[in-house]
Protein backbone atom coordinates (compact mmCIF):
# COMPACT_ATOMS: atom_id res chain seq x y z
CA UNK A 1 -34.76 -79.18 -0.91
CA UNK A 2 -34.08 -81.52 1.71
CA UNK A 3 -30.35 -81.47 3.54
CA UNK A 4 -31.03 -84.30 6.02
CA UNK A 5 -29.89 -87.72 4.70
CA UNK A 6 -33.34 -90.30 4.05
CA UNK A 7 -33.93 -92.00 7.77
CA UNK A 8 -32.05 -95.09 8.03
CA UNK A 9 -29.11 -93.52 6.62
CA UNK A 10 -25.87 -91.58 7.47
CA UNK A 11 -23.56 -89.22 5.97
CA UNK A 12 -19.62 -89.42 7.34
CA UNK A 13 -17.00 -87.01 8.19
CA UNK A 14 -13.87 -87.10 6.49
CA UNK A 15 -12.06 -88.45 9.71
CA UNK A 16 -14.67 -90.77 10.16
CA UNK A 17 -14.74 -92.46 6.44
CA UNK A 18 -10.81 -92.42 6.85
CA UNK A 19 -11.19 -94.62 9.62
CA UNK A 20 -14.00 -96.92 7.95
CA UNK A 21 -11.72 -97.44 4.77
CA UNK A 22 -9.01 -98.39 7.30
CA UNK A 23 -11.22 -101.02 9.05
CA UNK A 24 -12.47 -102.51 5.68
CA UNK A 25 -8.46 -102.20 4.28
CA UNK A 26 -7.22 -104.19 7.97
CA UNK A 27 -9.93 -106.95 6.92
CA UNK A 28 -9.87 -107.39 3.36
CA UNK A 29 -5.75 -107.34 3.51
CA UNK A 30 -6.28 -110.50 6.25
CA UNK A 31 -8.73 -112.06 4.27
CA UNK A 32 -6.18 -112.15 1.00
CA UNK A 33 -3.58 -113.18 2.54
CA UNK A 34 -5.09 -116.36 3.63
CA UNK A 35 -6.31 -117.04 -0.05
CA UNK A 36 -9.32 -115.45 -0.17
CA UNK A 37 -10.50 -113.61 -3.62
CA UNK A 38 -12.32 -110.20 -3.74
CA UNK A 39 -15.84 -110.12 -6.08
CA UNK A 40 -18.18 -107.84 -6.62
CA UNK A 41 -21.73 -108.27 -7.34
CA UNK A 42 -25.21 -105.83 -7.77
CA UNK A 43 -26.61 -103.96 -5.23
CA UNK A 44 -29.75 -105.11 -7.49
CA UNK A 45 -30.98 -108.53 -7.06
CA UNK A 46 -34.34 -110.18 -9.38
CA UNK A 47 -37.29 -109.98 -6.73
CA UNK A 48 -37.58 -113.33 -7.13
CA UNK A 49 -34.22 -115.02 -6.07
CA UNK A 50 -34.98 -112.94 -2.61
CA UNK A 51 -38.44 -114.14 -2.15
CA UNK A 52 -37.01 -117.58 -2.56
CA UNK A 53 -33.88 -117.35 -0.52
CA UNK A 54 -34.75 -118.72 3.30
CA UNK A 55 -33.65 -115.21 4.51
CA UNK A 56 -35.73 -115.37 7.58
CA UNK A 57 -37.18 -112.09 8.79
CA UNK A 58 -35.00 -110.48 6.78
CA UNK A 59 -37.61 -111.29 3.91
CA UNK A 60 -39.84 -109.12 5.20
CA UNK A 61 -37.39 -106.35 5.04
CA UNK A 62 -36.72 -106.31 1.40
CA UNK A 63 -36.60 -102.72 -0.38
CA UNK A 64 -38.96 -103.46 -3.64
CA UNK A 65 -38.42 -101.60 -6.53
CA UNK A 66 -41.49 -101.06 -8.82
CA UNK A 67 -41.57 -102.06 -12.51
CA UNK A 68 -40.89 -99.12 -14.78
CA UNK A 69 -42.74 -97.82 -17.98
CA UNK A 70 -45.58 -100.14 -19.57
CA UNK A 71 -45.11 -102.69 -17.55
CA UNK A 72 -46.01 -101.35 -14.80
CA UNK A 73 -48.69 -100.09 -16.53
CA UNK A 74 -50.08 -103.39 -17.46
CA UNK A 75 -49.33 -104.73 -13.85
CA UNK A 76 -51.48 -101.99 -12.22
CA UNK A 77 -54.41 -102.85 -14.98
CA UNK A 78 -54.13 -106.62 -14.53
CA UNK A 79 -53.92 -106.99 -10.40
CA UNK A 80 -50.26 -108.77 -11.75
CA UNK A 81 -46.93 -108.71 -9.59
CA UNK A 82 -45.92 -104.30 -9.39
CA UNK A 83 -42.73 -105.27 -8.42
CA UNK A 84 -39.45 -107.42 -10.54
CA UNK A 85 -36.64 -106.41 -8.16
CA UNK A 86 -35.35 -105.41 -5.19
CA UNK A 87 -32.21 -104.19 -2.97
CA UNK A 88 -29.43 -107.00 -1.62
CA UNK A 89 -30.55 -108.08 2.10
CA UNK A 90 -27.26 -109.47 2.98
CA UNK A 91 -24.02 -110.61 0.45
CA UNK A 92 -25.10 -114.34 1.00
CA UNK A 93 -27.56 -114.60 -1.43
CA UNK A 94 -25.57 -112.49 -4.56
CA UNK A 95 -23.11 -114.62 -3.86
CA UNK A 96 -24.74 -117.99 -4.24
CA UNK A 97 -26.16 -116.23 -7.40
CA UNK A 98 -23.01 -115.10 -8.47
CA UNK A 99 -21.43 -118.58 -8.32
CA UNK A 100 -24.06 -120.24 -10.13
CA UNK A 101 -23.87 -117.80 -13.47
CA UNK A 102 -19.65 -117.78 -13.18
CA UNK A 103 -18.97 -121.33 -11.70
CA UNK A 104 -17.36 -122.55 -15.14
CA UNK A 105 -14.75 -119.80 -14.58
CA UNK A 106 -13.87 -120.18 -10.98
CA UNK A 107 -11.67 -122.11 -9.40
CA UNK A 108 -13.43 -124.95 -6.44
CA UNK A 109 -13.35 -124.70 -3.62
CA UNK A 110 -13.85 -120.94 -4.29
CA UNK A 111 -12.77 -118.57 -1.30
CA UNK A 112 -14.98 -115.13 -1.86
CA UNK A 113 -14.43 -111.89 -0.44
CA UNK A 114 -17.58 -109.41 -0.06
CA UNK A 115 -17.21 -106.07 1.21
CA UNK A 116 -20.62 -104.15 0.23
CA UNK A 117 -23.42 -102.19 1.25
CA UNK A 118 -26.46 -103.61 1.60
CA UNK A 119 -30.25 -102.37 2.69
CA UNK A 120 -32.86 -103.42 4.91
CA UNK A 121 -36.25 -101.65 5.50
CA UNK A 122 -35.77 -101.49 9.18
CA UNK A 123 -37.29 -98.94 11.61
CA UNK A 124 -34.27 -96.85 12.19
CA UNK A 125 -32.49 -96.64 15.44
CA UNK A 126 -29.31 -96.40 17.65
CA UNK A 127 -26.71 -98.83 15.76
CA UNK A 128 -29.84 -100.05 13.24
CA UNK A 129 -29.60 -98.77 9.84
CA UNK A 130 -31.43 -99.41 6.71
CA UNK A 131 -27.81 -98.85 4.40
CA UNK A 132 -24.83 -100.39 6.39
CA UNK A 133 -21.84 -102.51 5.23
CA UNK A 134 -21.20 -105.85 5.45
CA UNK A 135 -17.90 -107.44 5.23
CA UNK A 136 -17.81 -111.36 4.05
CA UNK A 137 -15.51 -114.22 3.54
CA UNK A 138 -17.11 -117.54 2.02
CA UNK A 139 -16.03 -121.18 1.16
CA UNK A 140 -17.80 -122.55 -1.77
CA UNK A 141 -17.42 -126.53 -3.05
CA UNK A 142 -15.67 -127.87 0.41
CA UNK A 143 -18.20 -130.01 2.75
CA UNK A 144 -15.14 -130.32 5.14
CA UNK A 145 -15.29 -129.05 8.53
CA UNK A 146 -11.72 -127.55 8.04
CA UNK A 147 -13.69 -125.58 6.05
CA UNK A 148 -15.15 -124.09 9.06
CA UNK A 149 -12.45 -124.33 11.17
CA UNK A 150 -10.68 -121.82 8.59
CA UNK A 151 -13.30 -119.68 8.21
CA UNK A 152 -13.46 -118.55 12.38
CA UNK A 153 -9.42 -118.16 12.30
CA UNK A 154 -9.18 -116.36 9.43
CA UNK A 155 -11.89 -114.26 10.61
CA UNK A 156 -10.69 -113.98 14.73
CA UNK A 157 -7.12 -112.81 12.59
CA UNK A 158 -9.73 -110.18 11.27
CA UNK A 159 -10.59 -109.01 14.63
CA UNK A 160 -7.57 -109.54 16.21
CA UNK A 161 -5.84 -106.77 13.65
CA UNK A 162 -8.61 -104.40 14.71
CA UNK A 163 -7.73 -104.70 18.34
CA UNK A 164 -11.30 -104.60 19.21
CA UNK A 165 -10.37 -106.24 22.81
CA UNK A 166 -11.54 -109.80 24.24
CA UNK A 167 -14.07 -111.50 21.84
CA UNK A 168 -15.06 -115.34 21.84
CA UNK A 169 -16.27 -117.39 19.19
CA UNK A 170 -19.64 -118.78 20.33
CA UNK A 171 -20.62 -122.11 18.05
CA UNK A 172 -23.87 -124.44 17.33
CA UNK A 173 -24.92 -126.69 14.69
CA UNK A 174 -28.17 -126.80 13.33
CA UNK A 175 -28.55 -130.56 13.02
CA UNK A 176 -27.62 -131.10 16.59
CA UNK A 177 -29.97 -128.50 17.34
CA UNK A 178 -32.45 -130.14 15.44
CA UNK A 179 -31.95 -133.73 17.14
CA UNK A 180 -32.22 -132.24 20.49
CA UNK A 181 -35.82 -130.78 19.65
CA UNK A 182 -36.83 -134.13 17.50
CA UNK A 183 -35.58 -135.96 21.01
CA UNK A 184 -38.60 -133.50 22.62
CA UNK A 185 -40.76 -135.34 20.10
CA UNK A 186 -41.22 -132.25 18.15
CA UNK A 187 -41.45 -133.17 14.21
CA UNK A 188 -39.49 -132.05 11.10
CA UNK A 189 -41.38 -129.68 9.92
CA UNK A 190 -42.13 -128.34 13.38
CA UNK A 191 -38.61 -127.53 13.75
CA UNK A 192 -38.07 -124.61 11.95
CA UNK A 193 -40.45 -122.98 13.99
CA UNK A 194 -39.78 -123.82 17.08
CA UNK A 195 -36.05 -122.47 16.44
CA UNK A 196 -37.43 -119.19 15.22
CA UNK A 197 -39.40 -119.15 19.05
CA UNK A 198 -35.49 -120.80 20.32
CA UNK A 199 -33.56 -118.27 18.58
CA UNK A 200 -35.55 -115.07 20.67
CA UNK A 201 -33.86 -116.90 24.33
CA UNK A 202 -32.17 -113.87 25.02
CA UNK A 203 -34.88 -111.29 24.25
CA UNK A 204 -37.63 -113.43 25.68
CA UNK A 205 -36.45 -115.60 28.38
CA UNK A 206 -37.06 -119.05 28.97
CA UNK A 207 -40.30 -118.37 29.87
CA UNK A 208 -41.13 -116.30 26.77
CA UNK A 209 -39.85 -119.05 24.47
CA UNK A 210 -41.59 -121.91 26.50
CA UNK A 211 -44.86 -119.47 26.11
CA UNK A 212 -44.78 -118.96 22.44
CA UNK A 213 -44.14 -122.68 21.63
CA UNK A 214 -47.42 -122.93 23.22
CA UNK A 215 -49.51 -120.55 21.70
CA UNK A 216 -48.14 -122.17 18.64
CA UNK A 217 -50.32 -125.25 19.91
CA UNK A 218 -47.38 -127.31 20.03
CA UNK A 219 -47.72 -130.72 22.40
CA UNK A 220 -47.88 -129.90 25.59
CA UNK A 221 -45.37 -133.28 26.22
CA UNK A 222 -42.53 -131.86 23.73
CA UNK A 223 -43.18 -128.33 24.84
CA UNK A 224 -42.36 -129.57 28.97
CA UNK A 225 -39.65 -131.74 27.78
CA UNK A 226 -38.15 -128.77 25.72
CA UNK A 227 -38.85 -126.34 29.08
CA UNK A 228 -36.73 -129.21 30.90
CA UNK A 229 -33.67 -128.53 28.96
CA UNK A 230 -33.86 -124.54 28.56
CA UNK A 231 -33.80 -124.66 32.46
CA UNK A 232 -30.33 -126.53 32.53
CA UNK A 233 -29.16 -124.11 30.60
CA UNK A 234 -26.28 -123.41 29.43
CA UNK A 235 -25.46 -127.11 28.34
CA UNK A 236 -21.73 -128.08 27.72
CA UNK A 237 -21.57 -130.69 24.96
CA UNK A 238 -20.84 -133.80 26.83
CA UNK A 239 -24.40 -133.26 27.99
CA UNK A 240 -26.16 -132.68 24.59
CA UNK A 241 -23.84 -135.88 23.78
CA UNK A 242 -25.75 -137.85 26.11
CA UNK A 243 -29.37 -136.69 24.67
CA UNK A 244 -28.90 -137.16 20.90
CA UNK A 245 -25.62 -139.51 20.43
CA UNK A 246 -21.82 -139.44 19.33
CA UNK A 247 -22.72 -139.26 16.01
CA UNK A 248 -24.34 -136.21 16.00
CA UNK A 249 -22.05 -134.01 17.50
CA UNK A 250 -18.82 -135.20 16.26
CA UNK A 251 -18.21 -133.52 13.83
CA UNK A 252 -18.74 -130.17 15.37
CA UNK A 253 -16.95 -131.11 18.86
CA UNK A 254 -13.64 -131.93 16.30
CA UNK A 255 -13.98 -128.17 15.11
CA UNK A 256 -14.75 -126.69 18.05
CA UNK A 257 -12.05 -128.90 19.66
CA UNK A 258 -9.15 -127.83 16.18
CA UNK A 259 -10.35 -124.25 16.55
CA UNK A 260 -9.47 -124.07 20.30
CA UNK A 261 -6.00 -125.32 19.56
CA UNK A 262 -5.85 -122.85 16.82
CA UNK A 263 -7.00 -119.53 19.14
CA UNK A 264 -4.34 -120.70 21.73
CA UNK A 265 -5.69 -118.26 24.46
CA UNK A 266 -5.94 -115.71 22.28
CA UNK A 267 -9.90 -115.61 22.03
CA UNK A 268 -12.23 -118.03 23.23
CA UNK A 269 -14.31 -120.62 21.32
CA UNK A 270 -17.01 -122.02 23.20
CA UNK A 271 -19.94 -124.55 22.26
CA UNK A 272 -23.37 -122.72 22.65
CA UNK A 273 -26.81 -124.92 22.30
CA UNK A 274 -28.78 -121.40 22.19
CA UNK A 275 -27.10 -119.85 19.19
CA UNK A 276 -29.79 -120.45 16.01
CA UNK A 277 -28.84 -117.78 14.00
CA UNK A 278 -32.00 -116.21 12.33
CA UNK A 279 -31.52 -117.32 8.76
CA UNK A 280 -34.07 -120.13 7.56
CA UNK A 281 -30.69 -120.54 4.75
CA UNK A 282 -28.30 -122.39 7.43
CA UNK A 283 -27.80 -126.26 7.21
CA UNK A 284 -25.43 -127.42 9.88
CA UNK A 285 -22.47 -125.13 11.78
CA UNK A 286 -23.60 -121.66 13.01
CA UNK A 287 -21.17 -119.22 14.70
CA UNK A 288 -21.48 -115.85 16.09
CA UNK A 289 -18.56 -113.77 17.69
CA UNK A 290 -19.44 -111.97 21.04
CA UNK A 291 -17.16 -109.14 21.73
CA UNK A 292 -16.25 -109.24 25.95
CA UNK A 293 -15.63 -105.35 26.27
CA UNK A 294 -18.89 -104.19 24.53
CA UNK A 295 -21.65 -106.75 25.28
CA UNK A 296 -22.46 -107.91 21.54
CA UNK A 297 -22.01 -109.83 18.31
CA UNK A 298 -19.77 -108.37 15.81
CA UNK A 299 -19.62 -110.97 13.46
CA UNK A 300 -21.67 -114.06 12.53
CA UNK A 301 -22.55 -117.24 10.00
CA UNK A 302 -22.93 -120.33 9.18
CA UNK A 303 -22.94 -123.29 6.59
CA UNK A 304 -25.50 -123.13 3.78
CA UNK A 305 -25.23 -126.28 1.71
CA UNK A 306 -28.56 -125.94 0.08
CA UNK A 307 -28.65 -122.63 -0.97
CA UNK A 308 -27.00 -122.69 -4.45
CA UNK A 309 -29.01 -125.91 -5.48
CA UNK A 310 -31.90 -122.88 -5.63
CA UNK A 311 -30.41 -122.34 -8.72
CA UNK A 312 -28.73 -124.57 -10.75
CA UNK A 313 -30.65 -127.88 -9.13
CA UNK A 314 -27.67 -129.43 -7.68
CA UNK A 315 -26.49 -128.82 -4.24
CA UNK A 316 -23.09 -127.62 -3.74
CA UNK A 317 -21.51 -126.86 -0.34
CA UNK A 318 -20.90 -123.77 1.00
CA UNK A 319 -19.98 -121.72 4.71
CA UNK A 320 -19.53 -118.27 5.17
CA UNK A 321 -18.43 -115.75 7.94
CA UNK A 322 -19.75 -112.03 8.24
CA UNK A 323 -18.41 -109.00 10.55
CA UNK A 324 -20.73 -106.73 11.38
CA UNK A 325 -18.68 -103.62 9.92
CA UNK A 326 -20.79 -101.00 11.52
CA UNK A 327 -20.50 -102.61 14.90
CA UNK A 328 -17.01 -102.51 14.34
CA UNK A 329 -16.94 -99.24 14.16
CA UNK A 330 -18.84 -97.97 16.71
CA UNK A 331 -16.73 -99.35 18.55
CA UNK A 332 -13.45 -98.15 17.71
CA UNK A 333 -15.39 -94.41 17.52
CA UNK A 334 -15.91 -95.13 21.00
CA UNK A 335 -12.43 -95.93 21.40
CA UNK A 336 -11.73 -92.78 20.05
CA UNK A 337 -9.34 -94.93 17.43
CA UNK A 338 -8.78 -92.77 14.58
CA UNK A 339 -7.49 -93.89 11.04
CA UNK A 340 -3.55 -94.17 10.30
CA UNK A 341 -3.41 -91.78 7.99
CA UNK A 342 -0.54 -89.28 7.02
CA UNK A 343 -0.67 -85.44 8.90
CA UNK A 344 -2.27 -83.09 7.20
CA UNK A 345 -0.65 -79.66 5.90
CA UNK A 346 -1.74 -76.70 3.98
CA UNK A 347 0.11 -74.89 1.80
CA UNK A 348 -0.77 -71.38 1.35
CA UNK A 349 -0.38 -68.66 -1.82
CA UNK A 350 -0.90 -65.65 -2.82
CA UNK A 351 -0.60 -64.91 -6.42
CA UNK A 352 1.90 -67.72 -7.48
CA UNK A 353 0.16 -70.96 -7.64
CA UNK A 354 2.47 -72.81 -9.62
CA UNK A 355 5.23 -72.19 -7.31
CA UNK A 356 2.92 -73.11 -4.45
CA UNK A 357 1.92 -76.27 -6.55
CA UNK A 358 5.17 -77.45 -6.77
CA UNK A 359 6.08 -77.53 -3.71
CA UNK A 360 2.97 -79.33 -2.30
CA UNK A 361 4.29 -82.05 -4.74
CA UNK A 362 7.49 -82.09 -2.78
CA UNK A 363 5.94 -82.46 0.51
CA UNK A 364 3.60 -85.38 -0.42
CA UNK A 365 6.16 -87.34 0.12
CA UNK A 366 5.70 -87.46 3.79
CA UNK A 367 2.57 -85.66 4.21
CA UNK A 368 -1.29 -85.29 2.78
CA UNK A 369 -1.18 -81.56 1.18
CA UNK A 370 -4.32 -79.09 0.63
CA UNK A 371 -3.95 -75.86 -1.51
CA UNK A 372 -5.44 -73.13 -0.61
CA UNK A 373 -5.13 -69.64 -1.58
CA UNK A 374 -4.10 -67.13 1.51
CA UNK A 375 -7.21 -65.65 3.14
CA UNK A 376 -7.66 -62.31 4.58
CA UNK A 377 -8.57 -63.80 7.87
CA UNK A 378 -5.70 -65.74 8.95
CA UNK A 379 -6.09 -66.25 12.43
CA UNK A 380 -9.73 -67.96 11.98
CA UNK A 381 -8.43 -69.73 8.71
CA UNK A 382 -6.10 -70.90 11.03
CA UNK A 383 -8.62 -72.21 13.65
CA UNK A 384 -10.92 -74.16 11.41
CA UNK A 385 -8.20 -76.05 9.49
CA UNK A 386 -6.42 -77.05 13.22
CA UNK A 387 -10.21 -77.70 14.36
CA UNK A 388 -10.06 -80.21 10.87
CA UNK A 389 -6.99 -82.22 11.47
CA UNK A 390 -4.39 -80.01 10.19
CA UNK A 391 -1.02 -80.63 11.84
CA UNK A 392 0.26 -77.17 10.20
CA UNK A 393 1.18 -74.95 7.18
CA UNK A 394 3.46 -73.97 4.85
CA UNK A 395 3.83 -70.45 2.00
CA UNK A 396 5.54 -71.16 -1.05
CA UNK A 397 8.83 -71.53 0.59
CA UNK A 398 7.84 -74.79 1.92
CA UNK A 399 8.96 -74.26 5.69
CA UNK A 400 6.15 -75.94 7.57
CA UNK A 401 4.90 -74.09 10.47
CA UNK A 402 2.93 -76.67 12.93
CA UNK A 403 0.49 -75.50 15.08
């Protein structure tokens, strides 16, 4: 038998999920008390609602689970599909799912809560996972852009509890995006494509982008004029203004412009032409939070208007914002930030564990208490439960001896 956990996964200490359940309990208790709901939803999804969902790369990342009995059987005989499911990618996609089968008993605009697992068939590394959490809040039925101007101050309160440091709130929209590469002369259906090449700026460089869009075969005029704005880089959006119109970009310069009055100082919000976000899903305002202190995004999302209309045929609005839960806390275990959590104490016996019982009920009051009968080894007892957070211990009596 195997001890090591399956690559791409982790187990966690006790101190460690302490502290996890108190970064998802800091964020879900935010996220209620700004009138968000909490749902749950399969980590299961039908293979073919994420084959179908825009997920980007992601799609290629999808854990497949085989068809069981007969029917896989058949499928292996007939050259026919082997596989009818698969694991959740992200929460976006249960969720538009979710709404779709319960919409007659929910309340629009909806305000969804997602705090989940979810899998991707990554190769495994440093901060890369294949099982990691996700923590969501989503707007469903509001086309409004208060809509998204909630959505980044509910979710910068988020942060803000977790007293992760400096972050700013970095914002795009994919339809100005898109008129500033149709002013290029590139054509709607090239632009999905040459955002996927856009969205790699800060792996790839200018250069690297400019050099894909033309192994793509793209114009060589669209590709220069495209090379002709990456180089004036970063553009404020007064200057994108001037390229593709007032129109365009009014709506998002009134929520970047509400959600600046909103932050107050407290975190920046900042237009940012270069943010795509990878997910072929988004229709119009993208946002991704940078954290100052650590050098990278901790949460991200977007508006997805057309997702839903996957399923039921009619398009219904919907935005969403994600924190990137395991960033989060890697970096408050490199803060060395543990949970707040009661102290720990251990209340020893000998023969009388009724007694002993009893009086661990009395000190849970104020403490966490552990029963354990008296060993013969005190002294390296002792040592191991100190070495596992133990702030002392107690006999039947109850006095409390601290170490």
């Amino acid at each position: 038998m195997k001890i090591k956990c399956v690559k791409g996964t982790r187990d966690y200490l006790p101190e460690e999920a302490e502290l996890r359940r108190n970064i998802q309990n800091t964020i879900v208790d935010i996220y209620r008390k700004n009138g968000f709901s909490q749902i749950m939803t399969p980590a299961v999804e039908d293979i073919e609602n994420l084959d179908k969902s825009d997920g980007g790369d992601n799609l290629n990342l999808i854990f497949k689970i085989l068809k069981r009995g007969d029917k896989l059987t058949s499928a292996l005989e007939k050259g026919g599909e082997l596989c009818d499911m698969g694991l959740r990618y992200d929460l976006t996609l249960p969720l538009t799912r979710y709404f779709a089968a319960n919409r007659q008993n929910l309340t629009v605009p909806f305000k969804a809560i997602q705090t989940d697992k979810v899998y991707r068939a990554e190769n495994p590394q440093k901060g890369r996972l294949r099982e990691f959490m996700q923590c969501d809040i989503d707007v469903i039925g509001d086309a409004s852009p208060e809509c998204e101007i909630e959505l980044i101050a509910v979710t910068a309160k988020a942060l803000m509890a977790l007293e992760i440091g400096e972050f700013t709130v970095r914002v795009n929209d994919r339809t100005v995006l898109n008129a500033l590469l149709a002013s290029c002369g590139f054509s709607a259906e090239q632009l999905p494509s040459v955002c996927v090449s856009f969205d790699k700026l800060d792996k790839i460089g200018a250069e690297g982008v400019v050099a894909e869009l033309t192994e793509k075969g793209y114009d060589k005029t669209c590709v220069d004029k495209f090379a002709e704005i990456l180089s004036l880089l970063p553009l404020d959006i007064d200057k994108v203004r001037e390229i593709v119109g007032e129109e365009a970009t009014a709506r998002l310069s009134g929520i970047i412009a509400a959600s600046k009055t909103i932050a107050d100082g407290k975190y920046g919000v900042e237009f940012d032409i270069s943010l795509v976000r990878g997910q072929g899903y988004y229709t119009g305002t993208v946002f991704e939070v940078r954290s100052e202190n650590f050098g990278s995004s901790v949460a991200g999302g977007g508006r997805y208007d057309k997702l839903i209309g996957k399923f039921i045929g009619e398009e219904i609005p919907a935005c969403g914002f994600s924190i990137g839960f395991e960033r989060i806390f890697s970096i408050l275990s490199d803060m060395k930030r543990k949970a707040s959590v009661n102290e720990k104490i251990a209340v020893l016996y000998e023969d009388n564990f009724l007694d002993a019982y009893k009086k661990a009920e009395e000190l849970r009051e104020n403490y966490d208490v552990s029963l354990f009968k008296k060993p013969k080894k005190m002294k390296n007892f002792l040592d191991r439960l100190q070495a596992g957070g133990f702030v002392g211990f107690a006999y039947e009596d109850g006095t409390i001896r601290h170490f």
